[in-house]
N, C-alpha and C. Protein backbone atom coordinates (compact mmCIF):
# COMPACT_ATOMS: atom_id res chain seq x y z
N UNK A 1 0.85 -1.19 0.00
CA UNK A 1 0.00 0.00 0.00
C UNK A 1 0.89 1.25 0.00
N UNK A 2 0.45 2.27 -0.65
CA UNK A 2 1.38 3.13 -1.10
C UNK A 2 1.33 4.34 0.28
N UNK A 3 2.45 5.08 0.36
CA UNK A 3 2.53 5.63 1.77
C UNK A 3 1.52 7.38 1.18
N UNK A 4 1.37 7.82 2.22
CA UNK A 4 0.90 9.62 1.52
C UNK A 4 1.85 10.27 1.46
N UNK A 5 1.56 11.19 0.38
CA UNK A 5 2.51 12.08 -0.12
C UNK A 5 2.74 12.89 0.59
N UNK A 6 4.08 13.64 0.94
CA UNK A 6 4.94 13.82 2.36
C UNK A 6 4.11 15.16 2.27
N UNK A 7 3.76 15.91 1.02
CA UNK A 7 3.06 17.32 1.00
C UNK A 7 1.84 16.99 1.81
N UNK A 8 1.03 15.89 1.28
CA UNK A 8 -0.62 16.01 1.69
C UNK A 8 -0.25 15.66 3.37
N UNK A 9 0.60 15.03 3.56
CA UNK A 9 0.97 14.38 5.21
C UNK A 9 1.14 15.81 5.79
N UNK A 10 2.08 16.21 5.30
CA UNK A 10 2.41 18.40 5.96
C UNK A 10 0.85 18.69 6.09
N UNK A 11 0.18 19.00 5.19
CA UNK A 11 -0.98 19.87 5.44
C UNK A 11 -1.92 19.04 6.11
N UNK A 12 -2.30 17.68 6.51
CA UNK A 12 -2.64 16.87 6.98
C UNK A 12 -2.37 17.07 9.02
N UNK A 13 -1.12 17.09 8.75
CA UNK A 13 -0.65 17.31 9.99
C UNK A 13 -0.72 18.82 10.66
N UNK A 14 -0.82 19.82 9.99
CA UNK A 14 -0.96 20.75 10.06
C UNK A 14 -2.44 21.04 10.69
N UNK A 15 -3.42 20.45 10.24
CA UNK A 15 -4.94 20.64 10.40
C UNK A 15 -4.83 19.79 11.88
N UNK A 16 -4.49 18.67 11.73
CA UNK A 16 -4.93 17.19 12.99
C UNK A 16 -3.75 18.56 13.96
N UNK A 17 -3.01 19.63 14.14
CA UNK A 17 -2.54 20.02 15.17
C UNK A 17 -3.33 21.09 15.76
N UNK A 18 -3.84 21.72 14.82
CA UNK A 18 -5.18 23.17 14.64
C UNK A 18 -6.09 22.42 15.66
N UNK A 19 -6.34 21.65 15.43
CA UNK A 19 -7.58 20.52 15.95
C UNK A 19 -7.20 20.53 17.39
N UNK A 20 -6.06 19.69 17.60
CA UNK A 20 -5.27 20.03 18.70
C UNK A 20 -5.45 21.07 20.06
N UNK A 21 -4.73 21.65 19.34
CA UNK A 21 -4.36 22.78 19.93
C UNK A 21 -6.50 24.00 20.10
N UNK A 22 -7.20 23.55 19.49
CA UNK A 22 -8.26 23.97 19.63
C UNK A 22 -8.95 23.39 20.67
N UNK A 23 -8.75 21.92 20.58
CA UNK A 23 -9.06 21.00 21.89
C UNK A 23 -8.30 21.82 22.92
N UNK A 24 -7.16 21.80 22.73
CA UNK A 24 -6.05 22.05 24.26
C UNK A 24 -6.99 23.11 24.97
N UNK A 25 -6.81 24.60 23.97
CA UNK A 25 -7.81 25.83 24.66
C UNK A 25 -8.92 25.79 24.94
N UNK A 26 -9.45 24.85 24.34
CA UNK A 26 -11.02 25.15 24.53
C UNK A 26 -11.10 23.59 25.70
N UNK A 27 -10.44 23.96 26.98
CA UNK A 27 -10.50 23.12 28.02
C UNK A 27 -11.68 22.47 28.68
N UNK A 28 -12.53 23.75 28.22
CA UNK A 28 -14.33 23.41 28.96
C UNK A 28 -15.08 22.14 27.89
N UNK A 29 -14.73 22.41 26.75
CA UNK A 29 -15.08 21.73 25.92
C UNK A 29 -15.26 20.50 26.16
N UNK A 30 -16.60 19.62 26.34
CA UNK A 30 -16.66 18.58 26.91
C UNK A 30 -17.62 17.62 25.73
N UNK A 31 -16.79 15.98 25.91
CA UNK A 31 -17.53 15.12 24.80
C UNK A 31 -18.00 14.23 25.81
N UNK A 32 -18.92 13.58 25.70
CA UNK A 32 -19.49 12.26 26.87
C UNK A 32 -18.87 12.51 27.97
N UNK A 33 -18.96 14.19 28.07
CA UNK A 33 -18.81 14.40 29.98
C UNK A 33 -17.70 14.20 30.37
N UNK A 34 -16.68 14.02 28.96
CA UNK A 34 -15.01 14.17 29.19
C UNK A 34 -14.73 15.24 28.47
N UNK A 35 -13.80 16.07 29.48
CA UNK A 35 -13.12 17.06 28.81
C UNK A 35 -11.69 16.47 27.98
N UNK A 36 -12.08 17.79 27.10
CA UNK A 36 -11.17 17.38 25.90
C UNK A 36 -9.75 18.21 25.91
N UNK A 37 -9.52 19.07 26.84
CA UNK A 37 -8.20 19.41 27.08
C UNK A 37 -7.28 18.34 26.89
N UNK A 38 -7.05 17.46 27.64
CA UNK A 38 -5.75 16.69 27.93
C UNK A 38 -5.94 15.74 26.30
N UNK A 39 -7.06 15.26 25.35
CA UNK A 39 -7.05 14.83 24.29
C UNK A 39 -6.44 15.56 23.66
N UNK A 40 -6.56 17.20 23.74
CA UNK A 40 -6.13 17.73 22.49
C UNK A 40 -4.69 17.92 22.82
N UNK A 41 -4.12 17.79 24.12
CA UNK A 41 -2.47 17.46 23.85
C UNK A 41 -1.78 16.41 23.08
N UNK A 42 -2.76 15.52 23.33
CA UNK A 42 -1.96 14.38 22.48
C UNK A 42 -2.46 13.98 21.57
N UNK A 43 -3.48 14.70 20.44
CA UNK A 43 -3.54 14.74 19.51
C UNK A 43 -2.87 15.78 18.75
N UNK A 44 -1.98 16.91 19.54
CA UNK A 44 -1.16 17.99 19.16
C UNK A 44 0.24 17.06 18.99
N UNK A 45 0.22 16.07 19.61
CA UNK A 45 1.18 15.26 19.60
C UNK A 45 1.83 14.74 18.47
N UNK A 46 0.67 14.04 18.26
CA UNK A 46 0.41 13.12 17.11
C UNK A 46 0.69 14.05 15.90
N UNK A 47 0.31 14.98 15.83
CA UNK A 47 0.27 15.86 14.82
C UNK A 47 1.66 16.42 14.33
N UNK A 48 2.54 16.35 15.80
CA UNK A 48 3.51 16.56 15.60
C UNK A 48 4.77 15.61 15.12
N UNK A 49 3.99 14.53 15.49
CA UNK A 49 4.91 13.40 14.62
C UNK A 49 4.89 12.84 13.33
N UNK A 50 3.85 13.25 13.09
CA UNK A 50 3.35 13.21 11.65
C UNK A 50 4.27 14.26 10.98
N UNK A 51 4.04 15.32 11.82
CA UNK A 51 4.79 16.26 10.81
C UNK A 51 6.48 16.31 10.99
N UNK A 52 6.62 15.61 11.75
CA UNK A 52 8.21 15.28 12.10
C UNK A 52 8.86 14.42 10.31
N UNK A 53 7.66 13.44 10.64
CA UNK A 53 7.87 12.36 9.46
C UNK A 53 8.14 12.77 7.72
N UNK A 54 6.79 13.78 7.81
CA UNK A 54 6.54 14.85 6.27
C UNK A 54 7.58 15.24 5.59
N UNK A 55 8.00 16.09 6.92
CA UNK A 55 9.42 16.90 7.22
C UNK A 55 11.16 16.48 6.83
N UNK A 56 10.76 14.95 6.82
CA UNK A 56 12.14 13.85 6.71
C UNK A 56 11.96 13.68 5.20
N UNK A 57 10.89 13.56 4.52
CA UNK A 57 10.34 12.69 3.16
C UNK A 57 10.45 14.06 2.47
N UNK A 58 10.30 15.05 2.64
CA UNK A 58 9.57 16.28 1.54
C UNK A 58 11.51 16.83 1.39
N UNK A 59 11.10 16.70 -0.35
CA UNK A 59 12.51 16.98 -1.06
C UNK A 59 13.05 18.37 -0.37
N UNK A 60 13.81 18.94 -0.33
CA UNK A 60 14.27 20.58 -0.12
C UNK A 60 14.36 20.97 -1.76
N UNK A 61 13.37 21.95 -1.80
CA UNK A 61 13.16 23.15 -2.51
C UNK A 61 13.54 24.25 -2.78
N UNK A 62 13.22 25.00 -3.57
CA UNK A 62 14.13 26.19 -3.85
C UNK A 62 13.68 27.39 -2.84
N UNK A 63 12.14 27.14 -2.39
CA UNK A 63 11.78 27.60 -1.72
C UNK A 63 12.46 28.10 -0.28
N UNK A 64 12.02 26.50 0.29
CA UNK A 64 13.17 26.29 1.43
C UNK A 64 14.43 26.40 1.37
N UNK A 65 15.00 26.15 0.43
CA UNK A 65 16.56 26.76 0.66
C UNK A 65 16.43 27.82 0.44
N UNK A 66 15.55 29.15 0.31
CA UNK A 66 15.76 30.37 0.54
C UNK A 66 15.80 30.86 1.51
N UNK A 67 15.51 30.40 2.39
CA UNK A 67 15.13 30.82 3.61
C UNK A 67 16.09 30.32 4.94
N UNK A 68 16.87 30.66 5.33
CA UNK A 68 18.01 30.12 6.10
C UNK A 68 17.40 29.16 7.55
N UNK A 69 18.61 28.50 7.83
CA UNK A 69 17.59 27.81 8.95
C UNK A 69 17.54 28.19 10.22
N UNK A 70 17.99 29.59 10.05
CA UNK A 70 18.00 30.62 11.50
C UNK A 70 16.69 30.41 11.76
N UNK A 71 15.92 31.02 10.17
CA UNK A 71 14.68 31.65 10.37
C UNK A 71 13.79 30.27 10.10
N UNK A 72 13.97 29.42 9.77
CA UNK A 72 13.11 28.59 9.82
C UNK A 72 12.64 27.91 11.44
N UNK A 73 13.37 28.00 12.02
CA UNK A 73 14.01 27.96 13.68
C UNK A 73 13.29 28.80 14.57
N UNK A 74 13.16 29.79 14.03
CA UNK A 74 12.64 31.19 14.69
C UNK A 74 11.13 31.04 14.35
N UNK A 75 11.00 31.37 13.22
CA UNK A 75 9.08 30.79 13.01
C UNK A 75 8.61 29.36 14.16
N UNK A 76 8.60 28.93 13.57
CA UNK A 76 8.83 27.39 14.48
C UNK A 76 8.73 28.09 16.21
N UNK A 77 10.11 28.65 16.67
CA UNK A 77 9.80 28.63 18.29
C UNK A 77 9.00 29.81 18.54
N UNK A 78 8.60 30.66 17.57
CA UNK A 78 7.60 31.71 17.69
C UNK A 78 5.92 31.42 17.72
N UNK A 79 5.78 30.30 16.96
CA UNK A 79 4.83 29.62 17.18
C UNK A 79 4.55 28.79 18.38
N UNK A 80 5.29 27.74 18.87
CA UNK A 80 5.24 26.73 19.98
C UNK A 80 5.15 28.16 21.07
N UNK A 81 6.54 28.66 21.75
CA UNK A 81 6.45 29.80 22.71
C UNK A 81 4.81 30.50 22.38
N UNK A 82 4.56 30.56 21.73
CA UNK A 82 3.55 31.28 21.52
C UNK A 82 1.76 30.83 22.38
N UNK A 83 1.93 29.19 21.83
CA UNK A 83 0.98 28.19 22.19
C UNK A 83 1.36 28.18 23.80
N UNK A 84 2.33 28.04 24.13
CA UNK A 84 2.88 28.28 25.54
C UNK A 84 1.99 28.88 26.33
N UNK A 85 2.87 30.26 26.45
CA UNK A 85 2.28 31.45 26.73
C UNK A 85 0.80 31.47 26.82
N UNK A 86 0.00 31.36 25.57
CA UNK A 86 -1.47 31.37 25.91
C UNK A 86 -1.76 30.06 26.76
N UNK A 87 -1.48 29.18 26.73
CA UNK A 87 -1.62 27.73 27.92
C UNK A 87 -1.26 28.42 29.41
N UNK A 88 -0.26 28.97 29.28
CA UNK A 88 -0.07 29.50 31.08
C UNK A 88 -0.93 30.57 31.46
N UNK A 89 -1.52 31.45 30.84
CA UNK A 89 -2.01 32.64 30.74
C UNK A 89 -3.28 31.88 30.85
N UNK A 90 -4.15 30.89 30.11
CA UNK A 90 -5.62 30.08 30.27
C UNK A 90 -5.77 29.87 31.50
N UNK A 91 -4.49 28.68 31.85
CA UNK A 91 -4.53 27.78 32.54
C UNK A 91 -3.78 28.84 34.18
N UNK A 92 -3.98 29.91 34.31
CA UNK A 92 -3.22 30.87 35.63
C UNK A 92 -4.55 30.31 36.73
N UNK A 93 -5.56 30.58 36.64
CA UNK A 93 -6.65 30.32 37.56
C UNK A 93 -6.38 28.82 38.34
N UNK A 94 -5.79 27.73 37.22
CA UNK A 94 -5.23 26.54 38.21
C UNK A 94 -4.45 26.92 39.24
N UNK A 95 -3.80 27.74 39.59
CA UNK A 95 -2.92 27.94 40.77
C UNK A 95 -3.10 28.64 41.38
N UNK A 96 -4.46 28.81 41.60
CA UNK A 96 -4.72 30.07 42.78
C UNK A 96 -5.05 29.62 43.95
N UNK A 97 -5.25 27.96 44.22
CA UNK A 97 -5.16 27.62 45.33
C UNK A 97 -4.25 27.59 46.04
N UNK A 98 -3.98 27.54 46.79
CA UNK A 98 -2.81 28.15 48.05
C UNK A 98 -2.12 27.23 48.53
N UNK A 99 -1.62 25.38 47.60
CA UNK A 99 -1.11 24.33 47.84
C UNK A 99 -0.19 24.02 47.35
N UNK A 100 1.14 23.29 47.36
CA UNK A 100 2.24 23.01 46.58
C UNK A 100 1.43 22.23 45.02
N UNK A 101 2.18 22.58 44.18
CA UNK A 101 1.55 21.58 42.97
C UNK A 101 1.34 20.46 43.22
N UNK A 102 2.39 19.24 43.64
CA UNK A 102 2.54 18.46 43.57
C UNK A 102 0.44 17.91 44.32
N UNK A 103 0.19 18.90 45.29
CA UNK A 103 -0.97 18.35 46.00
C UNK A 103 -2.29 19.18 45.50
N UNK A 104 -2.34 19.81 43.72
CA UNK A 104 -3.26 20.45 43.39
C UNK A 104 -3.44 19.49 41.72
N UNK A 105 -4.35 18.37 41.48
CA UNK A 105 -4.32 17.83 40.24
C UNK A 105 -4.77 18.57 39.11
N UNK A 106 -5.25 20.28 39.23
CA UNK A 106 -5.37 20.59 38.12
C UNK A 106 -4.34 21.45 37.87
N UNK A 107 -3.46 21.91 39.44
CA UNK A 107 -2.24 22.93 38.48
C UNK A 107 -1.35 22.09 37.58
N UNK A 108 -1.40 20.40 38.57
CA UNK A 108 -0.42 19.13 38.00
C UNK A 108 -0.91 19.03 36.54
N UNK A 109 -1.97 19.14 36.25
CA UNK A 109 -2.36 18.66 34.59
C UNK A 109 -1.97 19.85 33.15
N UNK A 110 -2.16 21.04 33.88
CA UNK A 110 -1.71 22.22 33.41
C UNK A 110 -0.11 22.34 33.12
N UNK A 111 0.81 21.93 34.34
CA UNK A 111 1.97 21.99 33.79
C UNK A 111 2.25 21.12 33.05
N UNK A 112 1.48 19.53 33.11
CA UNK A 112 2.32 18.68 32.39
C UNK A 112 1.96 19.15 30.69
N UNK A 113 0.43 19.60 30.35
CA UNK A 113 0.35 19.89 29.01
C UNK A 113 0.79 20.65 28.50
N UNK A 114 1.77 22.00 29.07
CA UNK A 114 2.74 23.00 28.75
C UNK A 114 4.17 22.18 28.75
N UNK A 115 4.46 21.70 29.72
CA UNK A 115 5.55 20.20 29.20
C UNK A 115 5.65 19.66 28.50
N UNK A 116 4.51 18.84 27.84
CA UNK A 116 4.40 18.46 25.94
C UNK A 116 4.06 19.02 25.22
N UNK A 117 3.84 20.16 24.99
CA UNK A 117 4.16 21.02 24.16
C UNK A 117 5.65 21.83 24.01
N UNK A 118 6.66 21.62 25.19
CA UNK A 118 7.98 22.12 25.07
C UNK A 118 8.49 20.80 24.24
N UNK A 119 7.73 19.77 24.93
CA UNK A 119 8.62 18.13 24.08
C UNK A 119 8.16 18.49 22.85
N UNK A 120 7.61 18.57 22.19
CA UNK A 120 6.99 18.24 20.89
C UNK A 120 8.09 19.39 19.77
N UNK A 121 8.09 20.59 20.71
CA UNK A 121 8.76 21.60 20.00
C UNK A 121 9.97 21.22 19.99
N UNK A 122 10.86 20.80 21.24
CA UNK A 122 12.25 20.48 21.07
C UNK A 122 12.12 19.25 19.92
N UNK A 123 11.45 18.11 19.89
CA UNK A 123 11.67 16.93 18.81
C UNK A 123 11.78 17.61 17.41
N UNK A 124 10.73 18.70 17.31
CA UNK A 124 10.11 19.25 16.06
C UNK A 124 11.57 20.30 15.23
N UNK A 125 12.52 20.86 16.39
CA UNK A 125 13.30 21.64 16.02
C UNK A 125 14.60 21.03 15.98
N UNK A 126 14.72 19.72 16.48
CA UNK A 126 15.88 18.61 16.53
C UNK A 126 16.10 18.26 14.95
N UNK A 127 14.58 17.67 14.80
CA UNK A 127 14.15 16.96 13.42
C UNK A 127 14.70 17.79 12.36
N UNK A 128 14.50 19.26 12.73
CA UNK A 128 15.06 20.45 11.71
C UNK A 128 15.98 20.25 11.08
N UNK A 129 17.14 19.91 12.24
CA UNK A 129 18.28 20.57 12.18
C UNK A 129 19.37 19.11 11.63
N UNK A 130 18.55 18.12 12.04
CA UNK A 130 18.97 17.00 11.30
C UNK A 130 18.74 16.73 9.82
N UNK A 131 17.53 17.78 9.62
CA UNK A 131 17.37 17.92 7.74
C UNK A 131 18.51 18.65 7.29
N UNK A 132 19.27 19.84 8.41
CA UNK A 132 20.14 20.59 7.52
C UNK A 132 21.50 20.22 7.73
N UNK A 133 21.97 18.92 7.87
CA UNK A 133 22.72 18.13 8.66
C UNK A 133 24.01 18.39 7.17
N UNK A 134 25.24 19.17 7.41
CA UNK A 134 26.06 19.03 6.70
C UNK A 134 25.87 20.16 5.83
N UNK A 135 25.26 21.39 5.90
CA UNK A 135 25.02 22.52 5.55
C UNK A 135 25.39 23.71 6.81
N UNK A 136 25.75 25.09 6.24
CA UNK A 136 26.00 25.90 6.87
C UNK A 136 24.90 26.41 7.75
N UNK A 137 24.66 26.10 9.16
CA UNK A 137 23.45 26.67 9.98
C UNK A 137 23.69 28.18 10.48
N UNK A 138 24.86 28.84 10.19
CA UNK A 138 24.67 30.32 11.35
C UNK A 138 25.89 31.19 9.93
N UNK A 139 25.95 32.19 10.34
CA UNK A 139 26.95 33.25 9.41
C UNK A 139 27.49 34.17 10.35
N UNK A 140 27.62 35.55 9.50
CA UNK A 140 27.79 36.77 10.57
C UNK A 140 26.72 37.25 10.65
N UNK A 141 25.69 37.24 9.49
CA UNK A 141 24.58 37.81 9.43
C UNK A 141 23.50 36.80 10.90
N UNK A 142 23.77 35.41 10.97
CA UNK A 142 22.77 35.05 11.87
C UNK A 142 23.06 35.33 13.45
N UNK A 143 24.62 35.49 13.25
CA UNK A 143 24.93 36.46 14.78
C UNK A 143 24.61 37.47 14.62
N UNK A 144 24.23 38.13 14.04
CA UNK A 144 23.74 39.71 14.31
C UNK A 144 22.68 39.43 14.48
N UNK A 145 21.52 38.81 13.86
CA UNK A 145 20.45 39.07 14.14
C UNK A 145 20.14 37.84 15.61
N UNK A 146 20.99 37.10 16.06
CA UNK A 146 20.59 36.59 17.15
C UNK A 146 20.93 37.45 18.14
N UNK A 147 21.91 38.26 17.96
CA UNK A 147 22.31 39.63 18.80
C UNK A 147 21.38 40.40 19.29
N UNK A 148 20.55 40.71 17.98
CA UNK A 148 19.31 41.94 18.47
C UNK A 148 17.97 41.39 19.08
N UNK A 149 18.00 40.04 18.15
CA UNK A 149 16.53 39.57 18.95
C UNK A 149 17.00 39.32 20.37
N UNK A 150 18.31 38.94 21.06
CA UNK A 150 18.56 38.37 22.15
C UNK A 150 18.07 39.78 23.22
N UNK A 151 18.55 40.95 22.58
CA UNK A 151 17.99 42.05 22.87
C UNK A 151 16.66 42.34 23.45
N UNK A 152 16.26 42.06 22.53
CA UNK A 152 14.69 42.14 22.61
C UNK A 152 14.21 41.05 23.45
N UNK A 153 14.62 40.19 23.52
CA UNK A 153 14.70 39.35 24.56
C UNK A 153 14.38 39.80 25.60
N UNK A 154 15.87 39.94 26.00
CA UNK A 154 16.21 40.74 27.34
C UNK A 154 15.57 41.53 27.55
N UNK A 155 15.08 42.66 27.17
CA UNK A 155 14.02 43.73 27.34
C UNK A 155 12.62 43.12 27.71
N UNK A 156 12.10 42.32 27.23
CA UNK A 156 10.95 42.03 27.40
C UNK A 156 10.59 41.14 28.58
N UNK A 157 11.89 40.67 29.11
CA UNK A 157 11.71 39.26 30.07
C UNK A 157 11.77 40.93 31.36
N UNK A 158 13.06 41.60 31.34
CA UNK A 158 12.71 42.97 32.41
C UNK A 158 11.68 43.43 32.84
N UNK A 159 11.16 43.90 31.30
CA UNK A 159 9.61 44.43 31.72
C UNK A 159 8.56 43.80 32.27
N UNK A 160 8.60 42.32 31.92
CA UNK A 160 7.78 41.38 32.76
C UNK A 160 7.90 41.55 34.12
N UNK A 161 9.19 41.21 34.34
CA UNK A 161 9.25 41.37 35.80
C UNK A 161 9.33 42.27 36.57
N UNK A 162 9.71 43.54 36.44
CA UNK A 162 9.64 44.26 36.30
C UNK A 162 7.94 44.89 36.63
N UNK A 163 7.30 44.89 35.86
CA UNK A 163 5.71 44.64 35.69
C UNK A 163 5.02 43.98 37.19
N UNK A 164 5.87 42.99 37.13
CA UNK A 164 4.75 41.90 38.44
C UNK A 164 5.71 42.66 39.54
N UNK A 165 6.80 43.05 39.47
CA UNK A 165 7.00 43.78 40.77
C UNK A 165 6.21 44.75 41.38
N UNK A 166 5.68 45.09 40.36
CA UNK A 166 5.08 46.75 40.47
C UNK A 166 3.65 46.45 41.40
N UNK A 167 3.47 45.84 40.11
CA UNK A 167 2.11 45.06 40.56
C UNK A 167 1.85 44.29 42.14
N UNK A 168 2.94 43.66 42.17
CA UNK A 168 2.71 43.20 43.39
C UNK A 168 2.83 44.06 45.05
N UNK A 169 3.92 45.14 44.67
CA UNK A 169 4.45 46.27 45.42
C UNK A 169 3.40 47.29 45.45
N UNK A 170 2.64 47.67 44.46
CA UNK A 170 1.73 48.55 44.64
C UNK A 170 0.11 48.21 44.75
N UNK A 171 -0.18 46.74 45.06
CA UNK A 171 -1.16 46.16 45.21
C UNK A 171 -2.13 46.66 46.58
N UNK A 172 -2.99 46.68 46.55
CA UNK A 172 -4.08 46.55 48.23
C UNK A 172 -3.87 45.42 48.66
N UNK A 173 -3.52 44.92 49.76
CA UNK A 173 -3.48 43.61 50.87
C UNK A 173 -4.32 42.74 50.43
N UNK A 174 -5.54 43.32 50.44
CA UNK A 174 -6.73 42.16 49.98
C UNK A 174 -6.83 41.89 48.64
N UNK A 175 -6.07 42.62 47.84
CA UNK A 175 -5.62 41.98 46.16
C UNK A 175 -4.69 40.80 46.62
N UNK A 176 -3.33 41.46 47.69
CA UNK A 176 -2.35 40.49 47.10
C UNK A 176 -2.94 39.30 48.05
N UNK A 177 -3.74 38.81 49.07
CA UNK A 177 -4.51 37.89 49.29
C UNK A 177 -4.92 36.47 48.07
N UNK A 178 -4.96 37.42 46.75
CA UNK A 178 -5.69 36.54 46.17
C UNK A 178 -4.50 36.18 45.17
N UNK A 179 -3.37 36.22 45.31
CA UNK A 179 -2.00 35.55 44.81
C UNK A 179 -1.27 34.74 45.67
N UNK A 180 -1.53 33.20 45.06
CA UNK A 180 -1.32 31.96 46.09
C UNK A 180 0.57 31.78 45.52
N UNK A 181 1.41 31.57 46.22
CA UNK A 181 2.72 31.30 45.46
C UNK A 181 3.06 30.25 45.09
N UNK A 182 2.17 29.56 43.79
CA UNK A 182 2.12 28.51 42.99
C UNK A 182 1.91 30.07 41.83
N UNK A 183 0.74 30.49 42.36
CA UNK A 183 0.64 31.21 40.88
C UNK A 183 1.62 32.72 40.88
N UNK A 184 2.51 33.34 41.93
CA UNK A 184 3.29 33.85 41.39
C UNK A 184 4.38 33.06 40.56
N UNK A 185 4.95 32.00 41.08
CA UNK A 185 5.90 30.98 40.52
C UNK A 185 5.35 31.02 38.63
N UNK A 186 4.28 30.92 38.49
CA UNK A 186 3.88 30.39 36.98
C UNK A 186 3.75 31.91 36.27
N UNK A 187 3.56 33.21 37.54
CA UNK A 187 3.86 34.16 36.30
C UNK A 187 5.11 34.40 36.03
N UNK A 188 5.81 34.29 37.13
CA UNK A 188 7.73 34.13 36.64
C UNK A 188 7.64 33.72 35.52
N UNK A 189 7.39 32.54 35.71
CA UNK A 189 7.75 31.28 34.40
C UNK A 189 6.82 32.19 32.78
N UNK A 190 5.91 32.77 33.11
CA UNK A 190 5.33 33.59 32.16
C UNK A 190 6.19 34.27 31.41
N UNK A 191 6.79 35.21 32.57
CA UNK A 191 7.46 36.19 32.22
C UNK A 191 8.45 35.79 31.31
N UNK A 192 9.46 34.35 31.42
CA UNK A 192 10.52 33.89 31.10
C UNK A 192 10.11 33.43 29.03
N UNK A 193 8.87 32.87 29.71
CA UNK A 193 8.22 32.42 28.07
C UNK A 193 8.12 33.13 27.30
N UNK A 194 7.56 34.80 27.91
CA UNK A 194 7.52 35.88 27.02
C UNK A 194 8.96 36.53 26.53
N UNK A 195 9.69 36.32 27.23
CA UNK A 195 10.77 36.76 26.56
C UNK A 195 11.39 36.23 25.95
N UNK A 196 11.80 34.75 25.47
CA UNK A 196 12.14 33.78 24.87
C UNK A 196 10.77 34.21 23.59
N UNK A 197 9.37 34.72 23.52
CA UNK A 197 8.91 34.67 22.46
C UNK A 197 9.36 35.88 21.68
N UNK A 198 9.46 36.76 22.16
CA UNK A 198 10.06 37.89 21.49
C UNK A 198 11.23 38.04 21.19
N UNK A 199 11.90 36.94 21.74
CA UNK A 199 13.65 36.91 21.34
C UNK A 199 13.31 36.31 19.87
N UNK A 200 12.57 34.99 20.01
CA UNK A 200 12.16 34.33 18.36
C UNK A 200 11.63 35.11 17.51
N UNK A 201 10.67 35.96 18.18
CA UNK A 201 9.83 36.36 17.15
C UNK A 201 10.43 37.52 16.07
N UNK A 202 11.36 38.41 17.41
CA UNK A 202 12.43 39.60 16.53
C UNK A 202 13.29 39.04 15.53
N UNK A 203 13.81 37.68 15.84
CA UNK A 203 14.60 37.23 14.99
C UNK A 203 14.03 36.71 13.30
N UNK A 204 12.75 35.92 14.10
CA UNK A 204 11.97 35.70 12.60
C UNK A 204 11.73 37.11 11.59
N UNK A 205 10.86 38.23 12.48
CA UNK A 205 10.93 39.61 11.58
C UNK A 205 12.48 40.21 10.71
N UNK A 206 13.30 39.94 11.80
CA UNK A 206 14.31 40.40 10.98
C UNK A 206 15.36 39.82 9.94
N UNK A 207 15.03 38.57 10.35
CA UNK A 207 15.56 37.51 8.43
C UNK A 207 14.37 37.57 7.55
N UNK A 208 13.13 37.95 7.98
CA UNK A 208 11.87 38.42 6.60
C UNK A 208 12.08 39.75 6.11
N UNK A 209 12.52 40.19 7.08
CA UNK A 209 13.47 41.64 6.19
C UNK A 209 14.74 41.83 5.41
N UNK A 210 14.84 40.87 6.19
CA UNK A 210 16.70 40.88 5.23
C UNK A 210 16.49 39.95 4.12
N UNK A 211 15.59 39.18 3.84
CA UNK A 211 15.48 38.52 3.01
C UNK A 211 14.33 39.42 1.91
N UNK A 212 13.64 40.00 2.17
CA UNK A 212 12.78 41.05 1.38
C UNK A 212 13.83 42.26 0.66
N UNK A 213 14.60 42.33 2.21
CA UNK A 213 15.64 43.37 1.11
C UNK A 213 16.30 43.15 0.11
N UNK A 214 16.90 41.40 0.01
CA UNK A 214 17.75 41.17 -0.75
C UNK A 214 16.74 40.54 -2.24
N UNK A 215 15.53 40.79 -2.18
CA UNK A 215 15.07 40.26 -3.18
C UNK A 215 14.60 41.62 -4.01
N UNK A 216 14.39 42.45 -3.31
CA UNK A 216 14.27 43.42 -3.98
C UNK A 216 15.27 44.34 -5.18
């Protein structure tokens, strides 16, 4: 029996992760009185192995070799960080009880599905880099621009914290009452995600520029 074509498998996999990841957020979402959160992780899963597979089979193009694998790297963790971020940001109300994780099963279910979604991304960006296996991965040009996004980085992880200091320092008593330290711990970890997304994301903008410039 003949296997699918590694293209229709990409866009295939692409949809079964949409799906996913629609399950993941839409946590309330309930089928025969089971919620479909923790399904749609591991059908984000699945999706991702599929597209691990696509990814191995699909020739390199002229396309794709235009595009360096800084930035192919950078799209990629701009997306996952991205899915992140909105998962900790959904899922913040799990930790407002006032208990270590280990003794709260919905902050426990929350971190582990932000956990496979870091797995899925590290396999997904491994898989990458084993396609460009014996090719030039970095220049001067990809240190510079890992330079500035690292920048931007840095700036943004400050202001986070920065931010919850404020917030927390200039709070009413009976606000900061209602911040259990499980859920300051997860806006740290917020803070850290957001800046790791804007480190990717500056970097992706600025090889779509340098690559716009040079086509022009």
């Amino acid at each position: 029996m003949a296997r699918i074509q590694p293209r229709t498998q990409l866009i295939a996999s692409l949809l079964l992760a949409g799906i996913g990841l629609w399950l993941f957020f839409g946590d309330g979402i309930e089928i025969v009185g089971a919620s479909m959160g923790f399904v749609g992780v591991w059908v984000f899963v699945a999706a991702t192995w599929f597209m691990v597979d696509a990814v191995h089979r699909i020739p390199s193009s002229e396309a794709e070799l235009a595009i360096a694998p800084g930035e192919w790297q950078a799209w990629v963790g701009t997306a996952f960080l991205g899915a992140v971020a909105a998962a900790i940001v959904l899922r913040l109300d799990a930790f407002a009880v006032p208990v270590p994780i280990q003794h709260n099963p919905e902050a426990g279910a929350a971190g582990r599905d932000v956990g496979t979604l870091f797995v899925a991304w590290v396999v997904l960006a491994y898989v990458l880099r084993q396609r460009w296996k014996g090719s030039v991965l970095a220049d001067e040009r990809d240190q510079r621009i890992e330079h500035v996004s690292a920048a931007w980085g840095r700036g943004a992880t400050i202001a986070a914290i920065v931010g919850i200091a404020l917030m927390l320092g200039f709070s009413p008593t009976e606000r900061l009452q209602q911040f259990s330290y499980p859920m300051l711990a997860q806006m740290l970890v917020a803070a850290l995600v957001l800046g790791a997304w804007f480190d990717h994301a500056a970097a992706a903008v600025l090889y779509w520029r340098d690559r716009r410039a040079a086509a022009a």
